[in-house]
PDB file of N, CA and C in Angstrom:
ATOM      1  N   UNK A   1     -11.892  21.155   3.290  1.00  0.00           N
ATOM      2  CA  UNK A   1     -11.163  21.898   2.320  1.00  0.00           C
ATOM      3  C   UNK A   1     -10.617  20.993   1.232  1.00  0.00           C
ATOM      4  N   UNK A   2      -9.788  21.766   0.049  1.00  0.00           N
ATOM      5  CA  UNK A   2      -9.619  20.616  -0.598  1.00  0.00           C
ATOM      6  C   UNK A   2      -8.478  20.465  -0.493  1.00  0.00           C
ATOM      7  N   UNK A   3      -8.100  19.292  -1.324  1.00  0.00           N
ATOM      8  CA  UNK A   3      -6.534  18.451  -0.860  1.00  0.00           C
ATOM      9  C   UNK A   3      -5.864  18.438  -2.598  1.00  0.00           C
ATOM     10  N   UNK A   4      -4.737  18.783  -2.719  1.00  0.00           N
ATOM     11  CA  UNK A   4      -4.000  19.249  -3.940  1.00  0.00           C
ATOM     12  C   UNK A   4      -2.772  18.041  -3.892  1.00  0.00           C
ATOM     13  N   UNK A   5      -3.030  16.863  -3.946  1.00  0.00           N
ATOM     14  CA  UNK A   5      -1.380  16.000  -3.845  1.00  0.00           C
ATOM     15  C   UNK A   5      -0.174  16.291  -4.706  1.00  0.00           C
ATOM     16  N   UNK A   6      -0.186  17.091  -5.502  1.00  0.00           N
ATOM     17  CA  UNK A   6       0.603  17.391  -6.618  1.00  0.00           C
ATOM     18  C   UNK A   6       0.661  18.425  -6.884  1.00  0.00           C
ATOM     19  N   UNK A   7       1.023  19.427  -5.976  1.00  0.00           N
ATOM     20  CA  UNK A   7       0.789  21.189  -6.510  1.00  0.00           C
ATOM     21  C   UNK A   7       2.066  21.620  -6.909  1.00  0.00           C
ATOM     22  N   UNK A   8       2.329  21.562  -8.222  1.00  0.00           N
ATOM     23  CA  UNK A   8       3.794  22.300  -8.894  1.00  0.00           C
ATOM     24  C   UNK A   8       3.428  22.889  -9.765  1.00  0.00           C
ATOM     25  N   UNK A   9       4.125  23.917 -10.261  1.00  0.00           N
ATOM     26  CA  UNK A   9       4.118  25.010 -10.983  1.00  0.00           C
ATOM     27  C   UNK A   9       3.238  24.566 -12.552  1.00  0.00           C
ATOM     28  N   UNK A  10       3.261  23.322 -13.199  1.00  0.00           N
ATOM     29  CA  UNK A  10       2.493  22.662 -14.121  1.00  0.00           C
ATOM     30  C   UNK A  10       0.928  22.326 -13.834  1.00  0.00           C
ATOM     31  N   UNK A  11       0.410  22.379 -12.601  1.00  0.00           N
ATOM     32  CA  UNK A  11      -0.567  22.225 -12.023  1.00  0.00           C
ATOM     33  C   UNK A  11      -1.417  23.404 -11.673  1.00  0.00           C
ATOM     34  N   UNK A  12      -0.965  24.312 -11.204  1.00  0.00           N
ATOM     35  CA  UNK A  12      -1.734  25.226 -10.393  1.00  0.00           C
ATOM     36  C   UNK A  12      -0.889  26.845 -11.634  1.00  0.00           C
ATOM     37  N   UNK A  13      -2.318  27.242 -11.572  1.00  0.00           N
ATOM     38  CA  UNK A  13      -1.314  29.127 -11.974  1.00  0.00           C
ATOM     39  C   UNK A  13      -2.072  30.227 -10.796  1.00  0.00           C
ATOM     40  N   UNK A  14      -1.754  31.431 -11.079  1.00  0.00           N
ATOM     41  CA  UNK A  14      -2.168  32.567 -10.402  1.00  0.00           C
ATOM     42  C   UNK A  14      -2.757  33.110 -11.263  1.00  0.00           C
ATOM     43  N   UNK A  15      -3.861  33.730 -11.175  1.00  0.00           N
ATOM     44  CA  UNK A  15      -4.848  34.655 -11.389  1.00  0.00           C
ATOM     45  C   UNK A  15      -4.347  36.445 -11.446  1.00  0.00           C
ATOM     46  N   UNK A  16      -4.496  37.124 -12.625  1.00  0.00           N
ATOM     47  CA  UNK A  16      -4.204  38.378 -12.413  1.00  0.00           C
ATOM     48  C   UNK A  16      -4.660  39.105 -11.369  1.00  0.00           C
ATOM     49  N   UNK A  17      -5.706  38.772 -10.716  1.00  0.00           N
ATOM     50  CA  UNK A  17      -6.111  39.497  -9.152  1.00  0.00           C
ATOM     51  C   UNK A  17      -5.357  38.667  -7.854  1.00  0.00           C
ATOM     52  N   UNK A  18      -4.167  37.584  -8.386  1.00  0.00           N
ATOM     53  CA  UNK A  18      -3.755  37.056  -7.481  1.00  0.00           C
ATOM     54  C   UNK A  18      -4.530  35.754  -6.409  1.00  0.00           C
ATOM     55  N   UNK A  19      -5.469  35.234  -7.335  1.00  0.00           N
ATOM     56  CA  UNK A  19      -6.174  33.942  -7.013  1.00  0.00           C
ATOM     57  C   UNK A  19      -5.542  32.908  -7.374  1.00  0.00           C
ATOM     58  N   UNK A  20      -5.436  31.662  -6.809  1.00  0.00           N
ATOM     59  CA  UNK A  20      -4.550  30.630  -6.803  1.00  0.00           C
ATOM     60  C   UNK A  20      -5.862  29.261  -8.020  1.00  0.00           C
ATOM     61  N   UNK A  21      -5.341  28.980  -8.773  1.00  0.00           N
ATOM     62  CA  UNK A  21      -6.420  28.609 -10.086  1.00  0.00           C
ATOM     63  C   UNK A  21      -5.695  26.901  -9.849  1.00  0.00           C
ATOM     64  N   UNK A  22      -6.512  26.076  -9.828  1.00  0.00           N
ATOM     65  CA  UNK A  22      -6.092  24.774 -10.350  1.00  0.00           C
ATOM     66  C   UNK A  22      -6.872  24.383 -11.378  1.00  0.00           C
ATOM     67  N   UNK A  23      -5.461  23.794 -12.226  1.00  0.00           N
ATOM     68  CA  UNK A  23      -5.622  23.309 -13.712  1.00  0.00           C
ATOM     69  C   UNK A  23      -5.479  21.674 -14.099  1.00  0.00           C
ATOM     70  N   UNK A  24      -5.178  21.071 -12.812  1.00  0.00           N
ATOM     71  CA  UNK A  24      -4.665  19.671 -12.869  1.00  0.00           C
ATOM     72  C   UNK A  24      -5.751  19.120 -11.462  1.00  0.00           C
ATOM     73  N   UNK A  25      -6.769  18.300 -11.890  1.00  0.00           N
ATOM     74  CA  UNK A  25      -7.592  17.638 -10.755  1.00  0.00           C
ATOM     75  C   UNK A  25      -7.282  16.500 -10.350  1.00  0.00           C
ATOM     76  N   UNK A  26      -6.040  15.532 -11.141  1.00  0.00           N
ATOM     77  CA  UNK A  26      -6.288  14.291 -10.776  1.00  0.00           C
ATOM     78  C   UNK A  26      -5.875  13.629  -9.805  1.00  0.00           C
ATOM     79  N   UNK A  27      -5.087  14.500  -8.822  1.00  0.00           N
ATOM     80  CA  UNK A  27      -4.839  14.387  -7.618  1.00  0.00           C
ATOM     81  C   UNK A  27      -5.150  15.568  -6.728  1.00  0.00           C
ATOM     82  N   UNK A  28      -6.550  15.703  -6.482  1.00  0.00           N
ATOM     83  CA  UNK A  28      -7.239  16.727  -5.469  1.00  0.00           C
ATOM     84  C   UNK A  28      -8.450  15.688  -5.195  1.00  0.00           C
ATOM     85  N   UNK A  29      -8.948  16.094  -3.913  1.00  0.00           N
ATOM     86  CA  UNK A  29      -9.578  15.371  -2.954  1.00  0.00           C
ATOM     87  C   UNK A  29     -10.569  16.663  -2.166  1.00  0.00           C
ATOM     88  N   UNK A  30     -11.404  16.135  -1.686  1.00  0.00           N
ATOM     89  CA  UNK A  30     -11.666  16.983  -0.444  1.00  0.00           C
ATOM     90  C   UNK A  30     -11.950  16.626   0.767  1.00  0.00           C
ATOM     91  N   UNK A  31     -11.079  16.928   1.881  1.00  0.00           N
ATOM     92  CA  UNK A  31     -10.717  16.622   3.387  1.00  0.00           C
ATOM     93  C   UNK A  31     -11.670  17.293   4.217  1.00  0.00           C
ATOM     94  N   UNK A  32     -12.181  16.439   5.022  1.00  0.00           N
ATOM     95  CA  UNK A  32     -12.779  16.775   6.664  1.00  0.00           C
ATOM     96  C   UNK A  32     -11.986  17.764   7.412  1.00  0.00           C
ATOM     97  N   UNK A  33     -12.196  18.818   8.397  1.00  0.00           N
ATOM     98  CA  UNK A  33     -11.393  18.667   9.398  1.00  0.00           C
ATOM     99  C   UNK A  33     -10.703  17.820  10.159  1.00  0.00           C
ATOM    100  N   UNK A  34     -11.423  16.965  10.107  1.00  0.00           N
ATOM    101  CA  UNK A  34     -10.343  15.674  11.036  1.00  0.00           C
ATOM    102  C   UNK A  34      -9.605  15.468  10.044  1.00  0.00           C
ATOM    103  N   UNK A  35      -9.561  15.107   8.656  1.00  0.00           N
ATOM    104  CA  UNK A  35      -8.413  14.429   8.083  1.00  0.00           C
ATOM    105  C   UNK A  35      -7.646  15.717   7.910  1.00  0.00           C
ATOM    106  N   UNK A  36      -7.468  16.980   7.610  1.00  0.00           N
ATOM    107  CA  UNK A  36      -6.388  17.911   7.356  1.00  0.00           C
ATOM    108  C   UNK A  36      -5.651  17.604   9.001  1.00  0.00           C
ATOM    109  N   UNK A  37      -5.977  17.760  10.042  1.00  0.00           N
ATOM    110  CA  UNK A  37      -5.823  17.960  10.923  1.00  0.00           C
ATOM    111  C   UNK A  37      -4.471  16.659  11.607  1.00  0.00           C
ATOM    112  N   UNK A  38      -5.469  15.105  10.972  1.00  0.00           N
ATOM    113  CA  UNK A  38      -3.999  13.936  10.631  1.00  0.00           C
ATOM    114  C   UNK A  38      -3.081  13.972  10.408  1.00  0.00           C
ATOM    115  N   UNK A  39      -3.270  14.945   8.420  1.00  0.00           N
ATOM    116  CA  UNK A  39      -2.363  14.546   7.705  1.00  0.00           C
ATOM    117  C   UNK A  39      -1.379  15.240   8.339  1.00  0.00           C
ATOM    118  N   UNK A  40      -1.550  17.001   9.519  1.00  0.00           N
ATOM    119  CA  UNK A  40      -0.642  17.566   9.957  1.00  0.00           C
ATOM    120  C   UNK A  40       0.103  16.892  10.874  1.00  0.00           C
ATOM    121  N   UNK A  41      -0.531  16.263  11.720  1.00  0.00           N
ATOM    122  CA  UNK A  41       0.180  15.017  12.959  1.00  0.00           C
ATOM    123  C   UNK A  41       0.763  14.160  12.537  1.00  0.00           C
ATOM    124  N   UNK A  42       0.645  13.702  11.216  1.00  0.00           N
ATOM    125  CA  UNK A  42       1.246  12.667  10.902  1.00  0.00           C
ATOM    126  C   UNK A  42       2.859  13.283   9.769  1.00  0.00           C
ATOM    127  N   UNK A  43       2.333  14.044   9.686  1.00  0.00           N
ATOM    128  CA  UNK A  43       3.851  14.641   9.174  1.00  0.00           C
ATOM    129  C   UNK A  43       4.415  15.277  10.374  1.00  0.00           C
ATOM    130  N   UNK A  44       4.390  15.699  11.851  1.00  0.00           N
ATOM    131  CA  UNK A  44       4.706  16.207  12.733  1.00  0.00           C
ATOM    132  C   UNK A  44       5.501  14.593  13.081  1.00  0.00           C
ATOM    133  N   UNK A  45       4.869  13.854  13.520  1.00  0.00           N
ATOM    134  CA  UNK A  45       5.363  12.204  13.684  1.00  0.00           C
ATOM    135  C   UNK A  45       6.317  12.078  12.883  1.00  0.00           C
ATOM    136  N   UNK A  46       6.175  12.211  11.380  1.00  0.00           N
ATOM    137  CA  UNK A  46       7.429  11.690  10.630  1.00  0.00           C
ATOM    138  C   UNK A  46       8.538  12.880  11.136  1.00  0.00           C
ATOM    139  N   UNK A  47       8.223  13.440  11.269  1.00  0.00           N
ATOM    140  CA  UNK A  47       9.877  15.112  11.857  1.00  0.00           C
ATOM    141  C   UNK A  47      10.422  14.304  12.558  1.00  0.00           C
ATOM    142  N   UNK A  48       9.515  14.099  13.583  1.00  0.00           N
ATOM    143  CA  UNK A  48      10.126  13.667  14.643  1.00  0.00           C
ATOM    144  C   UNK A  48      10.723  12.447  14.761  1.00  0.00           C
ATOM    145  N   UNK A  49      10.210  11.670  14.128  1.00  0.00           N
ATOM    146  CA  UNK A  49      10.561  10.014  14.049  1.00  0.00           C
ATOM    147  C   UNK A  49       9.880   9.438  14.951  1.00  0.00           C
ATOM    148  N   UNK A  50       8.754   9.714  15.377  1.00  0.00           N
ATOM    149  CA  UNK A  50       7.412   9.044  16.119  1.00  0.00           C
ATOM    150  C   UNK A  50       7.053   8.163  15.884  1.00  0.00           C
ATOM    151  N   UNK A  51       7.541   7.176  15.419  1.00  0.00           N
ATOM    152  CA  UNK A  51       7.077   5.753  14.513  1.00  0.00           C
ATOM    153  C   UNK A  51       5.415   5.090  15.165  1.00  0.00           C
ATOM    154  N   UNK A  52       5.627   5.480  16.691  1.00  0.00           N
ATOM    155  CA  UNK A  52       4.820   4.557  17.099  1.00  0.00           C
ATOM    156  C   UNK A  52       3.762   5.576  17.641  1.00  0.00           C
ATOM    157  N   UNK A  53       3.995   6.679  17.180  1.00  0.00           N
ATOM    158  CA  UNK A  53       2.728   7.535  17.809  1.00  0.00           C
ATOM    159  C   UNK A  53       2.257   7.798  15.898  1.00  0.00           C
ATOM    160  N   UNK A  54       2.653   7.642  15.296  1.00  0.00           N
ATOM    161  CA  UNK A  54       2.404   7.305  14.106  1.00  0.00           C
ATOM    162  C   UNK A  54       1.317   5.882  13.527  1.00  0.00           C
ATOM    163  N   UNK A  55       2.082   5.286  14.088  1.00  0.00           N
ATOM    164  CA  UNK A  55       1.050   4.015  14.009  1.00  0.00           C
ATOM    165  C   UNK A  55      -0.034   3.639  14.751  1.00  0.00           C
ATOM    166  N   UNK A  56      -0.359   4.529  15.963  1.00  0.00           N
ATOM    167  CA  UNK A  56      -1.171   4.830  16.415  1.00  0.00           C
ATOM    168  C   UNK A  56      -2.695   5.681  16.165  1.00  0.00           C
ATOM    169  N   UNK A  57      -1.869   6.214  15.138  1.00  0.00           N
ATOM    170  CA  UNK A  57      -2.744   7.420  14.549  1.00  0.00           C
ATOM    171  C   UNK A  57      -3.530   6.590  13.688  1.00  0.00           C
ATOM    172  N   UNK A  58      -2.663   5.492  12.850  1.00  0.00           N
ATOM    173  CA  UNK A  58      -3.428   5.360  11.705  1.00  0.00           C
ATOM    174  C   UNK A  58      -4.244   4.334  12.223  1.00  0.00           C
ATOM    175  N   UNK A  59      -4.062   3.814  13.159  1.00  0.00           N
ATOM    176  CA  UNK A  59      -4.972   2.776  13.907  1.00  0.00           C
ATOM    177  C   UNK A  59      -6.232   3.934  14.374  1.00  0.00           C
ATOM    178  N   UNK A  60      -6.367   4.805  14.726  1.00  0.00           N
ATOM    179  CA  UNK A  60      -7.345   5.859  15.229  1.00  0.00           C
ATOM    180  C   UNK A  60      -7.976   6.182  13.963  1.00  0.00           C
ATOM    181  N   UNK A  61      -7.480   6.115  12.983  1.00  0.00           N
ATOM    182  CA  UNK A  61      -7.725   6.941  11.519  1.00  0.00           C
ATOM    183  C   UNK A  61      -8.982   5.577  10.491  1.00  0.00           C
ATOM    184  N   UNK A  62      -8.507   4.310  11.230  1.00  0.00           N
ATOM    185  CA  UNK A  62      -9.140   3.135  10.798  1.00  0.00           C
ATOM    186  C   UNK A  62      -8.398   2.784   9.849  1.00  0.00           C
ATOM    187  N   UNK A  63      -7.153   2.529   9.865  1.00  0.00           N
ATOM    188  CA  UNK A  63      -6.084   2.015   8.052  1.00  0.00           C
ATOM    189  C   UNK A  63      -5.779   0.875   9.075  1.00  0.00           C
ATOM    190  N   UNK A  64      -5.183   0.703  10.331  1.00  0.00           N
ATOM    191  CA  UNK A  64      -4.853  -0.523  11.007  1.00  0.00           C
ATOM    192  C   UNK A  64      -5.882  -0.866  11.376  1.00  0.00           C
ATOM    193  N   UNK A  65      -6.251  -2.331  11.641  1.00  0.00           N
ATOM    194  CA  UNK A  65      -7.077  -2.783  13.594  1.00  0.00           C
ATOM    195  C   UNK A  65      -6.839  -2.106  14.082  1.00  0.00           C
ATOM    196  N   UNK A  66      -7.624  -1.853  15.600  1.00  0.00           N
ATOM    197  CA  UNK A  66      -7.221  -2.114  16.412  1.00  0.00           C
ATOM    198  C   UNK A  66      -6.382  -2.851  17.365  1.00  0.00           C
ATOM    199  N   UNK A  67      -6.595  -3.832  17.359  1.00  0.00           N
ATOM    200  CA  UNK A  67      -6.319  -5.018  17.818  1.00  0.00           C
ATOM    201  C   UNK A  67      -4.821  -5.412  17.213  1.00  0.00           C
ATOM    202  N   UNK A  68      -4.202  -4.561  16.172  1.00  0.00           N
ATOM    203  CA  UNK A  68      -3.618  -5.604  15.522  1.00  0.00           C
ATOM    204  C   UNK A  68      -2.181  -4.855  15.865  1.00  0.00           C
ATOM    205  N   UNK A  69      -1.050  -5.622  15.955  1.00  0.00           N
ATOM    206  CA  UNK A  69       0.235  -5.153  16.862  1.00  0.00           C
ATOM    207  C   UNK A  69       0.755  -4.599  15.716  1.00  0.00           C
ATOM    208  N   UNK A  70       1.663  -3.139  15.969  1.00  0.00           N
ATOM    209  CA  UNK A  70       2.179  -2.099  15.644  1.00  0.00           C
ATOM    210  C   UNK A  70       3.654  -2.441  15.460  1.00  0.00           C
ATOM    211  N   UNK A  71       3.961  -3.107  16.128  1.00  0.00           N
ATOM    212  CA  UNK A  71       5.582  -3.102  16.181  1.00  0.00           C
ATOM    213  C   UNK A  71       6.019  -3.269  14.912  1.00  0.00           C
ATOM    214  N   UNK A  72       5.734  -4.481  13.933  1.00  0.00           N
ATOM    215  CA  UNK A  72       6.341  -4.670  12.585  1.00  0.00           C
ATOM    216  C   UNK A  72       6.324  -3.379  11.720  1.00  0.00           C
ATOM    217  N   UNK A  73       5.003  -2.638  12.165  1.00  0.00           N
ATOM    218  CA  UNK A  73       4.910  -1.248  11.128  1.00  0.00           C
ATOM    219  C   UNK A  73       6.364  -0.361  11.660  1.00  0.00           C
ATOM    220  N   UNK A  74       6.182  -0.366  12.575  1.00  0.00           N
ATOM    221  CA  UNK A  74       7.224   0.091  13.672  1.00  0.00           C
ATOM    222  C   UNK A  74       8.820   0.188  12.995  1.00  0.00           C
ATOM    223  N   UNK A  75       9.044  -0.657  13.293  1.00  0.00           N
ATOM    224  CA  UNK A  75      10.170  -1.335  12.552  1.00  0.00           C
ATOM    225  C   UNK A  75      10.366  -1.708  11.100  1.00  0.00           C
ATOM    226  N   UNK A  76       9.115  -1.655  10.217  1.00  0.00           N
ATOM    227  CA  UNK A  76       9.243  -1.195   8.713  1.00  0.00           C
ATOM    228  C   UNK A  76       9.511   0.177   8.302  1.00  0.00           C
ATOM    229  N   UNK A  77       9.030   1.090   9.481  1.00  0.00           N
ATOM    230  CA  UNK A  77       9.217   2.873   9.234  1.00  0.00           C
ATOM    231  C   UNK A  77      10.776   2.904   9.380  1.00  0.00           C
ATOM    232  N   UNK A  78      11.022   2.480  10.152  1.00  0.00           N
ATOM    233  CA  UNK A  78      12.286   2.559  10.690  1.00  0.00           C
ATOM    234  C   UNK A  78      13.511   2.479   9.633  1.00  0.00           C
ATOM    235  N   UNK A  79      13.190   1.274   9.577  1.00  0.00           N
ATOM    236  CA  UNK A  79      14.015   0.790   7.957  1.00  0.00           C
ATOM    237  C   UNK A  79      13.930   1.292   6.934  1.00  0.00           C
ATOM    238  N   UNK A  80      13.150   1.912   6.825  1.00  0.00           N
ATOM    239  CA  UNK A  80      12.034   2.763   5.426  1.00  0.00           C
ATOM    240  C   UNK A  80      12.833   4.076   5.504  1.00  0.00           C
ATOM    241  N   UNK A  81      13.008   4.634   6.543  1.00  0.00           N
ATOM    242  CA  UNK A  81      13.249   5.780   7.029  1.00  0.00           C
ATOM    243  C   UNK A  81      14.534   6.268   7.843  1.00  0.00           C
ATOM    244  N   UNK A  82      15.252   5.724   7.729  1.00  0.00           N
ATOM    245  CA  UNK A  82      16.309   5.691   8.798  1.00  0.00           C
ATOM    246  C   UNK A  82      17.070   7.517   9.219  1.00  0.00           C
ATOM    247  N   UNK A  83      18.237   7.292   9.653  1.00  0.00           N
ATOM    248  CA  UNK A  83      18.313   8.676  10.098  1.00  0.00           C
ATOM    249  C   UNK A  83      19.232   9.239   9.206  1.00  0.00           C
TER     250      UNK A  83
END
């Protein structure tokens, strides 16, 4: 499907039959099922403050190693994000 990073009222209008029209492309994409399906887990993670089931993901997603230790991301969300 496609991906809209910027959908505000300057971007997008409605259609007199009530169709949703985009007028602004330069932040639209088009997503896999697997990636819509992320971006929902990974905003479910940030609710929650999942830091590390978060950084997990993106290691699954291929943005980290494998291999490569989580904790500093860990603890940059943290700080990034606090409560």
């Amino acid at each position: 499907g496609f991906f809209h990073a910027d959908p505000h009222a300057g971007n997008l209008l409605v259609t007199d039959d009530g169709k949703l029209t985009y007028i602004d492309f330069g932040m639209m994409s088009f997503l896999q099922s697997k990636q819509r399906y992320a971006i929902i887990e990974a905003v479910v993670h940030l609710v929650n403050r999942d830091f590390g089931s978060l950084a997990v993901l993106y290691k699954r997603l291929g943005f980290i190693p494998e291999a490569q230790d989580v904790a500093p991301i860990v603890s940059a969300l943290e700080s990034a994000l606090p409560d």
